[in-house]
PDB file of N, CA and C in Angstrom:
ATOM      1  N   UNK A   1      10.423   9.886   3.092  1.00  0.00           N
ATOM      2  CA  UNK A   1      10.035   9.049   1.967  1.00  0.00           C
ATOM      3  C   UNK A   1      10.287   7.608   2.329  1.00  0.00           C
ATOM      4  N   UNK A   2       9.244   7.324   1.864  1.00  0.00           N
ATOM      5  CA  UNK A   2       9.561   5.043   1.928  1.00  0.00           C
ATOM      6  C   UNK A   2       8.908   4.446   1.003  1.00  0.00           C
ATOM      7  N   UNK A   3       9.226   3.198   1.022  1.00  0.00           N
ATOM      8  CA  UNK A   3       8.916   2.569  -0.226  1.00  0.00           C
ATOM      9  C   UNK A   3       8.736   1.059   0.919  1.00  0.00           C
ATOM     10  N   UNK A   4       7.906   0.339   0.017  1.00  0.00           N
ATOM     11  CA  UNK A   4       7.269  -0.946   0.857  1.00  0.00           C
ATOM     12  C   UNK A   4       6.724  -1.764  -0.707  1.00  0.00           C
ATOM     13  N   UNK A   5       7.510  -3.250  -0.558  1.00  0.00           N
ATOM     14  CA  UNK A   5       7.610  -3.635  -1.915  1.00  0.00           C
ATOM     15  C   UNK A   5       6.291  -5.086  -1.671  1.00  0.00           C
ATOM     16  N   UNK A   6       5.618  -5.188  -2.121  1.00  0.00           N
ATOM     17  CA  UNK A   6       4.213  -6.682  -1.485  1.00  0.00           C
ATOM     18  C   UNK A   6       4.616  -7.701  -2.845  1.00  0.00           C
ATOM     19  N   UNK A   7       4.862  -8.722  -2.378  1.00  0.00           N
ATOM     20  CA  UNK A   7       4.642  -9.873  -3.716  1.00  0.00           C
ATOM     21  C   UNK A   7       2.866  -9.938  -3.675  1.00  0.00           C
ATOM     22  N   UNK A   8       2.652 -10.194  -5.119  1.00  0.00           N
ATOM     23  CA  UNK A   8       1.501 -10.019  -4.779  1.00  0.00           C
ATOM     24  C   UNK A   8       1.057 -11.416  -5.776  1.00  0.00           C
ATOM     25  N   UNK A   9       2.384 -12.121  -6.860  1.00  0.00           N
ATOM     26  CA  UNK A   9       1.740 -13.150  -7.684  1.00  0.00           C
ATOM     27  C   UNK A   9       3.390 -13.503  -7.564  1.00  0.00           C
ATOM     28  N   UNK A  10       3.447 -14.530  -8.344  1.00  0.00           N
ATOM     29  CA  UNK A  10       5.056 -15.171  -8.483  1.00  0.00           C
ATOM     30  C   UNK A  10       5.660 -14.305  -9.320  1.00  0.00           C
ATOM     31  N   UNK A  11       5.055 -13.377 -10.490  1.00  0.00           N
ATOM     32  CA  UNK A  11       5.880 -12.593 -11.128  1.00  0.00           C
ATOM     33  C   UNK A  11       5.052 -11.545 -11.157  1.00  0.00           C
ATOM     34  N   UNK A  12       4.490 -10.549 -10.205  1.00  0.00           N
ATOM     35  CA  UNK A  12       4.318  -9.520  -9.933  1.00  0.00           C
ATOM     36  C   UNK A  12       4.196  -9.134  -8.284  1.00  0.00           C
ATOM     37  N   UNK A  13       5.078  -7.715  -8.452  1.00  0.00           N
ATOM     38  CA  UNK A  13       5.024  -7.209  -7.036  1.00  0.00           C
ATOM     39  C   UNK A  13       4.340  -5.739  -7.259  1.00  0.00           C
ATOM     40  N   UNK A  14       4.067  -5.239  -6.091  1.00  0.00           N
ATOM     41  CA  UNK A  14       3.050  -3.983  -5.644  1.00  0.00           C
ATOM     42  C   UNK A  14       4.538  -2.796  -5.281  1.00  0.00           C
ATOM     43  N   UNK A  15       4.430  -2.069  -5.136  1.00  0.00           N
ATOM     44  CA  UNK A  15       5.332  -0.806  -4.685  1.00  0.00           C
ATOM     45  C   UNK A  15       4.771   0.465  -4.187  1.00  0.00           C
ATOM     46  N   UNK A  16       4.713   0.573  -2.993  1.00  0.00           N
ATOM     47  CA  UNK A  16       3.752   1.358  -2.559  1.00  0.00           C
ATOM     48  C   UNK A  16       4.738   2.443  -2.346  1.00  0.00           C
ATOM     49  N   UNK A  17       4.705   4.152  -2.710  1.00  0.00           N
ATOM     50  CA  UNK A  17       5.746   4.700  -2.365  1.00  0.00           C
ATOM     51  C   UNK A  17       4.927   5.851  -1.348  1.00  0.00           C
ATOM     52  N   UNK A  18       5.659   6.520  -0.520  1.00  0.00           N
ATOM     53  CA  UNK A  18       4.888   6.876   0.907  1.00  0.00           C
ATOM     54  C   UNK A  18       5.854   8.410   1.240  1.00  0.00           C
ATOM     55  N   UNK A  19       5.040   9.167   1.306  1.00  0.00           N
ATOM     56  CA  UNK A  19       5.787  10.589   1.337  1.00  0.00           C
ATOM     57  C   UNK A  19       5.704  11.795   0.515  1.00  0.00           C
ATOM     58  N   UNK A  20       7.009  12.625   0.183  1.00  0.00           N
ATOM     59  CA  UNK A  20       7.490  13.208  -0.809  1.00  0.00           C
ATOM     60  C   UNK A  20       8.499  12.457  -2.011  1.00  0.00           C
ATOM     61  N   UNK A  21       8.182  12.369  -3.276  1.00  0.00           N
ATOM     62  CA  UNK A  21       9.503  12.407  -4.202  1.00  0.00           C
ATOM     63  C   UNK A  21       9.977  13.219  -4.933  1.00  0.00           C
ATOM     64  N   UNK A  22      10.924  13.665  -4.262  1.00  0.00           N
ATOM     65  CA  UNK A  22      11.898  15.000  -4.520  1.00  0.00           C
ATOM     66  C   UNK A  22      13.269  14.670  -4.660  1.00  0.00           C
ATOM     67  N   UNK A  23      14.007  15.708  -4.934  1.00  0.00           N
ATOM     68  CA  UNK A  23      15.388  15.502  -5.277  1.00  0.00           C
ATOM     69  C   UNK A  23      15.860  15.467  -3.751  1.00  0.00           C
ATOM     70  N   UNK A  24      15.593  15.780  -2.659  1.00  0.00           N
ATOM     71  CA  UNK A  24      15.870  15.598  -1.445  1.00  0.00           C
ATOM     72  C   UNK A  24      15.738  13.789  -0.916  1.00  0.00           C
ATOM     73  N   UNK A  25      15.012  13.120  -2.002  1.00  0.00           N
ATOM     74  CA  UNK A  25      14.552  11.692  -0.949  1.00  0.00           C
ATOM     75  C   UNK A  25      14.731  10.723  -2.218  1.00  0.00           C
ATOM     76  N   UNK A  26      15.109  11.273  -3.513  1.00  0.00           N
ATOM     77  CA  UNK A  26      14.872  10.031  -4.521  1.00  0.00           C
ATOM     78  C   UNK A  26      16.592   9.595  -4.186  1.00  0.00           C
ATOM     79  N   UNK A  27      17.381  10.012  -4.038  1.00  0.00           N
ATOM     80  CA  UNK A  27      18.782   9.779  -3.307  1.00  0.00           C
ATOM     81  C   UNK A  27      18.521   8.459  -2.689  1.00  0.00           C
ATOM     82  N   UNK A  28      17.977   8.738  -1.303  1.00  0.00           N
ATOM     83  CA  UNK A  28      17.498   7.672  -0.140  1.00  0.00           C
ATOM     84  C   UNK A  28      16.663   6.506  -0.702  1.00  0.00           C
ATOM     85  N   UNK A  29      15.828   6.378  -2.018  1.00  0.00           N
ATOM     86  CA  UNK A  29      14.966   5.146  -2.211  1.00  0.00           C
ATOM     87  C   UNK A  29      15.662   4.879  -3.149  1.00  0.00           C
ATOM     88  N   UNK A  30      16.173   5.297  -4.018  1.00  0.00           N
ATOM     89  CA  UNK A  30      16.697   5.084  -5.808  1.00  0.00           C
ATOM     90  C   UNK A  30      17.400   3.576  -5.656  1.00  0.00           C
ATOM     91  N   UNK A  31      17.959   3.568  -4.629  1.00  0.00           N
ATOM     92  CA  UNK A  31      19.105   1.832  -4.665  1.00  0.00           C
ATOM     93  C   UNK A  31      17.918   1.146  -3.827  1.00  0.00           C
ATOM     94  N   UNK A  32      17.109   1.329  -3.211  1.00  0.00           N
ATOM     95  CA  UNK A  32      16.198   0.247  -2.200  1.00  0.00           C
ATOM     96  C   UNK A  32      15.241   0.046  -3.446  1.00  0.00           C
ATOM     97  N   UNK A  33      14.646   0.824  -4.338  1.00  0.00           N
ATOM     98  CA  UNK A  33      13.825   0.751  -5.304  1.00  0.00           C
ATOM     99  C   UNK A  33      14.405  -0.205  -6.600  1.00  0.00           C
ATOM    100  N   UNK A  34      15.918   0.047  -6.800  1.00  0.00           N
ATOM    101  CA  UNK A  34      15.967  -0.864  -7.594  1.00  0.00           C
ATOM    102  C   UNK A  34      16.326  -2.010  -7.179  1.00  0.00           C
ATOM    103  N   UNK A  35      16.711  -2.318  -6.086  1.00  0.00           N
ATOM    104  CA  UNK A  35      16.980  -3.927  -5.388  1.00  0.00           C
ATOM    105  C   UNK A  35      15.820  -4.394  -5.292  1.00  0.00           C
ATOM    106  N   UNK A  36      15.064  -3.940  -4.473  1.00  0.00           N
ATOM    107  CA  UNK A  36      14.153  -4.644  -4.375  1.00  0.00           C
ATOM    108  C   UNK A  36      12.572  -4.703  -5.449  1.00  0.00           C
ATOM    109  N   UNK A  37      12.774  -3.682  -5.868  1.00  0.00           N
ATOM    110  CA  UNK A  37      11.383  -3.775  -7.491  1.00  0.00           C
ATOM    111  C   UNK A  37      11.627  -4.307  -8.412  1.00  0.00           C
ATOM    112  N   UNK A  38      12.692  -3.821  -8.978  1.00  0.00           N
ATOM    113  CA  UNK A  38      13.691  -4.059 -10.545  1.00  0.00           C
ATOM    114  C   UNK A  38      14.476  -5.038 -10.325  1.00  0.00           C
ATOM    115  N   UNK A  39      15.422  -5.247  -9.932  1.00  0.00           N
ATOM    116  CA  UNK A  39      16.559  -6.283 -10.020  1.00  0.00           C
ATOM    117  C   UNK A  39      15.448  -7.743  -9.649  1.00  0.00           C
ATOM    118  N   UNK A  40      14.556  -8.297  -9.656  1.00  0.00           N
ATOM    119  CA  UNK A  40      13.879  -8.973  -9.736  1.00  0.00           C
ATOM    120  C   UNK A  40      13.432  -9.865 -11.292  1.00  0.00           C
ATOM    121  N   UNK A  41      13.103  -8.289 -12.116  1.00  0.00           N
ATOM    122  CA  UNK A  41      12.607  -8.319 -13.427  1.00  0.00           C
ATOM    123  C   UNK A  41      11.233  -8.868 -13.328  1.00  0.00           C
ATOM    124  N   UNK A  42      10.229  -8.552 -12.295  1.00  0.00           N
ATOM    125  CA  UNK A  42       8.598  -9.018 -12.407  1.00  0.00           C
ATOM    126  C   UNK A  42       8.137  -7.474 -12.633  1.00  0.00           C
ATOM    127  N   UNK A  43       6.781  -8.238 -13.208  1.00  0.00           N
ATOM    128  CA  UNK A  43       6.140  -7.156 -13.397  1.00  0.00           C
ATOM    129  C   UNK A  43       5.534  -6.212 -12.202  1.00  0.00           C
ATOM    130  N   UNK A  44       5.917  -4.859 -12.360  1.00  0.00           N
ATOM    131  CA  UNK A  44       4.874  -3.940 -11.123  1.00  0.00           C
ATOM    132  C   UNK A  44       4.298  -2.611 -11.022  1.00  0.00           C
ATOM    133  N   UNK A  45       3.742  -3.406 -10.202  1.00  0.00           N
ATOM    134  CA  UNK A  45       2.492  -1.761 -10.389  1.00  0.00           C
ATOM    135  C   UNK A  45       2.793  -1.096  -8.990  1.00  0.00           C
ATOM    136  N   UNK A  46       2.656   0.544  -9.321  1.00  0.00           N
ATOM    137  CA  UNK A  46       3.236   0.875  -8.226  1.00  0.00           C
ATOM    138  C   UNK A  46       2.117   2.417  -7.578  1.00  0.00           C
ATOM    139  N   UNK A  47       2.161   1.629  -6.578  1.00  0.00           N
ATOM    140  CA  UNK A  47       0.666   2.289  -5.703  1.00  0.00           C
ATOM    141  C   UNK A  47       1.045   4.297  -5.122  1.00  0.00           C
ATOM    142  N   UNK A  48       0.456   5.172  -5.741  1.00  0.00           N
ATOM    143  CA  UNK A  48       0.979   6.466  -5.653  1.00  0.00           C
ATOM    144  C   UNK A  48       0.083   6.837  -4.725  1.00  0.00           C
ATOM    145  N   UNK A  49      -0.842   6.306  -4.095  1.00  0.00           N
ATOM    146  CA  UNK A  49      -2.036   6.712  -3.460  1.00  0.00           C
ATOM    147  C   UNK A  49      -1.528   7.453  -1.752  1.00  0.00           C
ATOM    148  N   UNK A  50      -0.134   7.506  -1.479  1.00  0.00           N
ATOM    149  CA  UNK A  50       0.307   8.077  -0.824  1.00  0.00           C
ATOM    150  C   UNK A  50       1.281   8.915  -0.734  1.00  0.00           C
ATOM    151  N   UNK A  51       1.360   8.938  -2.105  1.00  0.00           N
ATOM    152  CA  UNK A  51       2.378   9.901  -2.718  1.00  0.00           C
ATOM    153  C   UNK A  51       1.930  11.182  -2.422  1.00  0.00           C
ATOM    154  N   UNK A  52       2.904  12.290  -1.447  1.00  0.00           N
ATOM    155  CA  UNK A  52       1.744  13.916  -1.608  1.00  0.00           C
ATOM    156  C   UNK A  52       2.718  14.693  -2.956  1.00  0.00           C
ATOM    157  N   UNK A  53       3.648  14.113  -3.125  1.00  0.00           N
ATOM    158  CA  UNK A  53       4.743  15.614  -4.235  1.00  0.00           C
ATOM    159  C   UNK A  53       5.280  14.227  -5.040  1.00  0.00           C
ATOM    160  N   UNK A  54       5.620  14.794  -5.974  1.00  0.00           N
ATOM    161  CA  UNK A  54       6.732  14.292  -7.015  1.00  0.00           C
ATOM    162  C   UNK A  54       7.079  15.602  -7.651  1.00  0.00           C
ATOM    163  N   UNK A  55       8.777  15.547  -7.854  1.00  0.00           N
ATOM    164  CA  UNK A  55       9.186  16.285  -8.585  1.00  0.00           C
ATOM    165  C   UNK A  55      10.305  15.905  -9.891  1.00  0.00           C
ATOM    166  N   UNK A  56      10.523  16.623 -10.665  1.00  0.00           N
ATOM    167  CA  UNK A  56      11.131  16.429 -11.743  1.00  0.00           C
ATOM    168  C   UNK A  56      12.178  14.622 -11.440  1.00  0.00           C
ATOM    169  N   UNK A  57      12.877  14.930 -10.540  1.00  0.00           N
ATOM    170  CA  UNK A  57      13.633  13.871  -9.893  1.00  0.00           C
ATOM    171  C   UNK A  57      13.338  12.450  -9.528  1.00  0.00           C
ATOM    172  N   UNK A  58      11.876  12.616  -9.018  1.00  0.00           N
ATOM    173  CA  UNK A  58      11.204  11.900  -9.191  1.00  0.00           C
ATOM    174  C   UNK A  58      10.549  10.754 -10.499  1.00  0.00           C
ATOM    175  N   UNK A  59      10.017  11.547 -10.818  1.00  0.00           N
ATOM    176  CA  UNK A  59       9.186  11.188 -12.273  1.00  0.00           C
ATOM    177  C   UNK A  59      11.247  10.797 -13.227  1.00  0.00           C
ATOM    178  N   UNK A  60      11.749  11.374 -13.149  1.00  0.00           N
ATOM    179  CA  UNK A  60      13.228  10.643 -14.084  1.00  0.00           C
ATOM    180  C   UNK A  60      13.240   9.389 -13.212  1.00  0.00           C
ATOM    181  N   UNK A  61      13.232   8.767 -11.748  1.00  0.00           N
ATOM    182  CA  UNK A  61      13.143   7.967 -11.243  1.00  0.00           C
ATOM    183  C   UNK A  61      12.126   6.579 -11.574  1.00  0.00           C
ATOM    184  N   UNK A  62      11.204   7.241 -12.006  1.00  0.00           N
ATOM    185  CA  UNK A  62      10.247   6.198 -12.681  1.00  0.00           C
ATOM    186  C   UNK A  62      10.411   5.793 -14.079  1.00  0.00           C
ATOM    187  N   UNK A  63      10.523   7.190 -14.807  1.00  0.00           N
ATOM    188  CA  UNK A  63      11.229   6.237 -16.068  1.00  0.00           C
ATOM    189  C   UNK A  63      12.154   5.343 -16.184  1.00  0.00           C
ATOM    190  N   UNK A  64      13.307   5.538 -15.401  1.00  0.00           N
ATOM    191  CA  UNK A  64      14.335   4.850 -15.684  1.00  0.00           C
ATOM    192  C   UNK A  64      14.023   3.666 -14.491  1.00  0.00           C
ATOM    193  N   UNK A  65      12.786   2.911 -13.888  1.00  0.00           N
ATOM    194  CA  UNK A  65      12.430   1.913 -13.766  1.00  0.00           C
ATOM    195  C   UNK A  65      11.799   1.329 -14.029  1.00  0.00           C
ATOM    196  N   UNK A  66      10.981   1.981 -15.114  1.00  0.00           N
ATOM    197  CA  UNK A  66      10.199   1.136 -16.256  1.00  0.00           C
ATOM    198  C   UNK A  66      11.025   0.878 -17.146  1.00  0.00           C
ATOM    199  N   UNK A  67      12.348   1.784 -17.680  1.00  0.00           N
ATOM    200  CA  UNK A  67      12.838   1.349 -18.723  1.00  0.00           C
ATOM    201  C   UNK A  67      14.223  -0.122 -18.554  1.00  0.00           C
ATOM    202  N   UNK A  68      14.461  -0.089 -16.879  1.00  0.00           N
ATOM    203  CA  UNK A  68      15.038  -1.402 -16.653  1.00  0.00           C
ATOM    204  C   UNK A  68      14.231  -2.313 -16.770  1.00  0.00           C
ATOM    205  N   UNK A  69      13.019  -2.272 -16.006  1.00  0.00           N
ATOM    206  CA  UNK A  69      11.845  -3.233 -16.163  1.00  0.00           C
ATOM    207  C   UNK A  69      11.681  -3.929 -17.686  1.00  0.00           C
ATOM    208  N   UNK A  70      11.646  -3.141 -18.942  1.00  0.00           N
ATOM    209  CA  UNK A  70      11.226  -3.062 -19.802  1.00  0.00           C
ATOM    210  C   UNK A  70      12.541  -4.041 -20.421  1.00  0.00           C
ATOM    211  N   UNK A  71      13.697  -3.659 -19.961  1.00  0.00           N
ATOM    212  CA  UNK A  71      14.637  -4.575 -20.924  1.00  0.00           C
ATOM    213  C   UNK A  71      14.585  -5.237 -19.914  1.00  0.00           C
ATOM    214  N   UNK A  72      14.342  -6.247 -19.172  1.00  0.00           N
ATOM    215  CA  UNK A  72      14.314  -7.181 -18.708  1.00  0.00           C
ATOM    216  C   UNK A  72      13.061  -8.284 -18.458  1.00  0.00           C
ATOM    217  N   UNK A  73      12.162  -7.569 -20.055  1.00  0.00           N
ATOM    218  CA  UNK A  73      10.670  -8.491 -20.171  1.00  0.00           C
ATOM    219  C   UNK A  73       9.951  -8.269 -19.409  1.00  0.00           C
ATOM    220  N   UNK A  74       9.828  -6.857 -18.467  1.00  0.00           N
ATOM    221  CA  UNK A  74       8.754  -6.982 -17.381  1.00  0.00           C
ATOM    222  C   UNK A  74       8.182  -5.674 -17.860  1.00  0.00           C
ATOM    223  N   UNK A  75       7.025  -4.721 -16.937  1.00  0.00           N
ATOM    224  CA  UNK A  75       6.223  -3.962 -17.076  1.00  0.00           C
ATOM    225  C   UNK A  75       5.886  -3.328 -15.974  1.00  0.00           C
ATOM    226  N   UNK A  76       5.599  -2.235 -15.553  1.00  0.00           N
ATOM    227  CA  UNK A  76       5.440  -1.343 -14.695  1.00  0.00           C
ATOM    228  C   UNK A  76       4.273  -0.227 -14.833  1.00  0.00           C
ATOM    229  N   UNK A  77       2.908  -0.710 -14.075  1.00  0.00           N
ATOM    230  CA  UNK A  77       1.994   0.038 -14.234  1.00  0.00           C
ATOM    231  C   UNK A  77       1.737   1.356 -12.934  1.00  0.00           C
ATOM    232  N   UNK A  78       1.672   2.383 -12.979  1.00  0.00           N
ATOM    233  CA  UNK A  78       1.121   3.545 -12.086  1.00  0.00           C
ATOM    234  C   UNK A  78      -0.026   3.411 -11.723  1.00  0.00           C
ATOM    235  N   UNK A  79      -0.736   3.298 -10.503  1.00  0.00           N
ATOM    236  CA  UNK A  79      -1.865   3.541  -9.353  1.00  0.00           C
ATOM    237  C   UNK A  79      -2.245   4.168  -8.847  1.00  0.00           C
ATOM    238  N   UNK A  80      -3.369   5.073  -8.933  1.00  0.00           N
ATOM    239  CA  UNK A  80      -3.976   5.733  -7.454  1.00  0.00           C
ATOM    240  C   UNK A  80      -3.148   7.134  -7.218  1.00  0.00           C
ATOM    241  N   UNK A  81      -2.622   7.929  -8.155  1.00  0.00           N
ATOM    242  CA  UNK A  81      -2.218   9.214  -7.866  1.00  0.00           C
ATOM    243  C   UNK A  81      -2.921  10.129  -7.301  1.00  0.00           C
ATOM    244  N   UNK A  82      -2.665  11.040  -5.961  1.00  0.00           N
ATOM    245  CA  UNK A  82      -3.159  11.333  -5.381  1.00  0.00           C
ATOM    246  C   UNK A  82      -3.640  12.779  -6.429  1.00  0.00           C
ATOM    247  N   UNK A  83      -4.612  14.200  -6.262  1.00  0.00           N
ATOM    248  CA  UNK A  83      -4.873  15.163  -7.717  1.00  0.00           C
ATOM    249  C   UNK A  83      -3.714  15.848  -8.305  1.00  0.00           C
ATOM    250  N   UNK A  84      -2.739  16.067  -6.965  1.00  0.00           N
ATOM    251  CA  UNK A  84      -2.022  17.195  -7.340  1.00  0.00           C
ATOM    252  C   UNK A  84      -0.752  15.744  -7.892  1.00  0.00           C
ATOM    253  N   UNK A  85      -0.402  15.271  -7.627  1.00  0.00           N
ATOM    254  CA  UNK A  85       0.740  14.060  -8.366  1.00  0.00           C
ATOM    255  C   UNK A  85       0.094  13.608  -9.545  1.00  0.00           C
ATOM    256  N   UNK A  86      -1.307  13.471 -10.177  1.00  0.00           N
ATOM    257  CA  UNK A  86      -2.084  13.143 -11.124  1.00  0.00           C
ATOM    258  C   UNK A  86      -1.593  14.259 -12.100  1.00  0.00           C
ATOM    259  N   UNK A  87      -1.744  15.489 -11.234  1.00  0.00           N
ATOM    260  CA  UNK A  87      -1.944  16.239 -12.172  1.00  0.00           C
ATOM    261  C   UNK A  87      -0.466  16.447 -12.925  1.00  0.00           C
ATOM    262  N   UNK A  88       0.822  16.309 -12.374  1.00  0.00           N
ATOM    263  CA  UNK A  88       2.249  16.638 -12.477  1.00  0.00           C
ATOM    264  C   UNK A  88       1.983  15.481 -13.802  1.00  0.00           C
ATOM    265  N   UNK A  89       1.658  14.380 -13.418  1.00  0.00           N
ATOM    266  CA  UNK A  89       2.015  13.695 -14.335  1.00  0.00           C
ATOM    267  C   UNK A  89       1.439  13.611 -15.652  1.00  0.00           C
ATOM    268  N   UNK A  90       0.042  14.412 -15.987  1.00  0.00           N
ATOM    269  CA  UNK A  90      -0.111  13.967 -16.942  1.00  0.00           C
ATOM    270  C   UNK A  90      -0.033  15.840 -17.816  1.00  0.00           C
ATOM    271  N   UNK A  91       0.902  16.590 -17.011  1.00  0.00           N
ATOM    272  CA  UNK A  91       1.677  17.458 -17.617  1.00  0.00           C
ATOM    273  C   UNK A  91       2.726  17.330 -17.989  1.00  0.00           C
ATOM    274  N   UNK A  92       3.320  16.147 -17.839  1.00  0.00           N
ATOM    275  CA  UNK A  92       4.437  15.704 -18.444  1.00  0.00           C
ATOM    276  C   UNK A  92       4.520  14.122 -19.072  1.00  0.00           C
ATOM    277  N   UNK A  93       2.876  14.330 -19.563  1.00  0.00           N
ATOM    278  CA  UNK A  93       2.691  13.082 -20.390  1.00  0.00           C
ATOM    279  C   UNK A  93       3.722  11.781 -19.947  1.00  0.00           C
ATOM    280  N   UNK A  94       3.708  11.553 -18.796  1.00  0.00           N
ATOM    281  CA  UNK A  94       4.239  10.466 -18.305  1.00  0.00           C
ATOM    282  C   UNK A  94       3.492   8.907 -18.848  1.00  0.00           C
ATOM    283  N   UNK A  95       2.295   8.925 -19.320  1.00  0.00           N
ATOM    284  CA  UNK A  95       1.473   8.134 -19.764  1.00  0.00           C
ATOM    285  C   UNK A  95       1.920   7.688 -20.980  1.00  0.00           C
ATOM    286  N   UNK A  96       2.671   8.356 -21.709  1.00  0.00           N
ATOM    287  CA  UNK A  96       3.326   7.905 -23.125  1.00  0.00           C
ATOM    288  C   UNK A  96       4.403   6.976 -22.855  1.00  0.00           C
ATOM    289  N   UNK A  97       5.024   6.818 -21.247  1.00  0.00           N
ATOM    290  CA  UNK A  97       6.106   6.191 -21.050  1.00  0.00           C
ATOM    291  C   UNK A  97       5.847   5.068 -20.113  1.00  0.00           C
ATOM    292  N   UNK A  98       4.879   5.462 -19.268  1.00  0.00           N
ATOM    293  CA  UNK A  98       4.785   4.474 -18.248  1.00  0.00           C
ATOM    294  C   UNK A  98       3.243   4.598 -18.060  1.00  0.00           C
ATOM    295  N   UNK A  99       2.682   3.325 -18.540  1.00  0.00           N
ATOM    296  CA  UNK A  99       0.973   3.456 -18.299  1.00  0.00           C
ATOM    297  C   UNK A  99       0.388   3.823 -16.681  1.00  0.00           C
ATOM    298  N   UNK A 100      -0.865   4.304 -16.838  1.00  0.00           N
ATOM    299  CA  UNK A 100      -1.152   5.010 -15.329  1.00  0.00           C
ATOM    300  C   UNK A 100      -2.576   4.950 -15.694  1.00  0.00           C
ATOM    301  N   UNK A 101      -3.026   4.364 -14.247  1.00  0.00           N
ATOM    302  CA  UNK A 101      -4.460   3.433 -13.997  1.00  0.00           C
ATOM    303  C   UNK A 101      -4.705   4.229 -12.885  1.00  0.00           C
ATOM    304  N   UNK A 102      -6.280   4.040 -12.534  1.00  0.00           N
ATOM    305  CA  UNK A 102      -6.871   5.137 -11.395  1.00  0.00           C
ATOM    306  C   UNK A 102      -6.795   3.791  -9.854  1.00  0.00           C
ATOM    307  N   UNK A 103      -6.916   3.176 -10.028  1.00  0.00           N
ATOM    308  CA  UNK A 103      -6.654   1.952  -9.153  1.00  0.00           C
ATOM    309  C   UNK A 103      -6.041   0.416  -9.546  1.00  0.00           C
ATOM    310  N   UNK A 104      -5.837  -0.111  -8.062  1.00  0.00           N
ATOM    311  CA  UNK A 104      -5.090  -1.160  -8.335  1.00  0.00           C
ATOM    312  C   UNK A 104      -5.890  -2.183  -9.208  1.00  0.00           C
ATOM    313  N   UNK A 105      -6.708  -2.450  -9.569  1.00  0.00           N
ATOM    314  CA  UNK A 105      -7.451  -3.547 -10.351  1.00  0.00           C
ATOM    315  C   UNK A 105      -7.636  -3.132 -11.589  1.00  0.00           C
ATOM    316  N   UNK A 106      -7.554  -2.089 -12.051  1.00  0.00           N
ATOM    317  CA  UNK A 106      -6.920  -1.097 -13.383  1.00  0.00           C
ATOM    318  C   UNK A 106      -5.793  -1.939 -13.322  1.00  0.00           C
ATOM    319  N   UNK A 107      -5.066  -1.374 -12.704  1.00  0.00           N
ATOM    320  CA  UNK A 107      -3.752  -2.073 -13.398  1.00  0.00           C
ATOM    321  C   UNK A 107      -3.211  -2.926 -13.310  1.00  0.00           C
ATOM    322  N   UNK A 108      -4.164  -4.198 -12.645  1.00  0.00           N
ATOM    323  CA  UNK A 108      -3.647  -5.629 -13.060  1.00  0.00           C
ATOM    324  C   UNK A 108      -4.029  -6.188 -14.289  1.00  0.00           C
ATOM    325  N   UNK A 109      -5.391  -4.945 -14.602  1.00  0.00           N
ATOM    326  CA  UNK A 109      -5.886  -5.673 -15.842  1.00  0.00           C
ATOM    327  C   UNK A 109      -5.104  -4.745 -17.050  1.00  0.00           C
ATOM    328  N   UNK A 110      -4.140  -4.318 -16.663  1.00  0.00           N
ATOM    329  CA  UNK A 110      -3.566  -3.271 -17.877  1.00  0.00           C
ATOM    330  C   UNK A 110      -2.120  -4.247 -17.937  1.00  0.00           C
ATOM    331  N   UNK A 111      -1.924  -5.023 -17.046  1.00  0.00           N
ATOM    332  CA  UNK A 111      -0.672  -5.975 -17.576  1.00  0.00           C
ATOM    333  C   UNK A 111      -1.631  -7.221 -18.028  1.00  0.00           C
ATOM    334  N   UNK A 112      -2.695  -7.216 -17.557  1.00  0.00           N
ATOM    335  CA  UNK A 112      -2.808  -9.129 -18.137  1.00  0.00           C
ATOM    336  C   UNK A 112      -3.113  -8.536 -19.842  1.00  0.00           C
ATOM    337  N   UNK A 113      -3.316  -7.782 -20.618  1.00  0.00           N
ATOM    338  CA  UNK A 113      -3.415  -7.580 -21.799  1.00  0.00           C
ATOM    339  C   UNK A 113      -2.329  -7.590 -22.827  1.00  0.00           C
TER     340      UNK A 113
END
């Protein structure tokens, strides 16, 4: 698993996450993810388009970085889920918590609103 963080505006960055997210690897990104995404407080969208798994561990990983994001005035949009990570997520209505766009230009235009 890796994570690769792009400034992409003065107060938004990209988060591309690369691998599996499982309870085996959210360990290994969970502190690089929040130093470098969150502890910022910009807004970000975060690119799944290389994501092959997420599991339960995972997806708690994203909430609870939208919901730092969130008390700290920022926003966190989902990208580009690959079918089978699409599909996890919108079996667990992750969309009620953290908005989720089919590409990146979706979801720049889902924060400028």
């Amino acid at each position: 698993m890796d994570i690769e963080v792009t400034p992409l505006a003065p107060n938004l960055n990209r988060l591309r996450l690369i691998g599996r997210l499982d309870a085996a690897t959210v360990d290994q990104i969970e502190v690089r993810l929040n130093a470098a995404a969150v502890a910022p407080g910009q807004d970000l969208i975060v690119d799944l388009s290389e994501l092959a798994f997420i599991a339960s561990m995972g997806i708690r990983l994203l909430i609870t970085a939208a919901r730092s994001l969130k008390a700290k005035g920022a926003r966190m949009v989902l990208f580009g889920a690959q079918p089978l990570v699409q599909e996890v997520l919108e079996h667990v209505a992750l969309d009620q918590v953290v908005p989720i766009a089919a590409d990146e230009p979706q979801a720049r235009a889902l924060l400028a609103d």
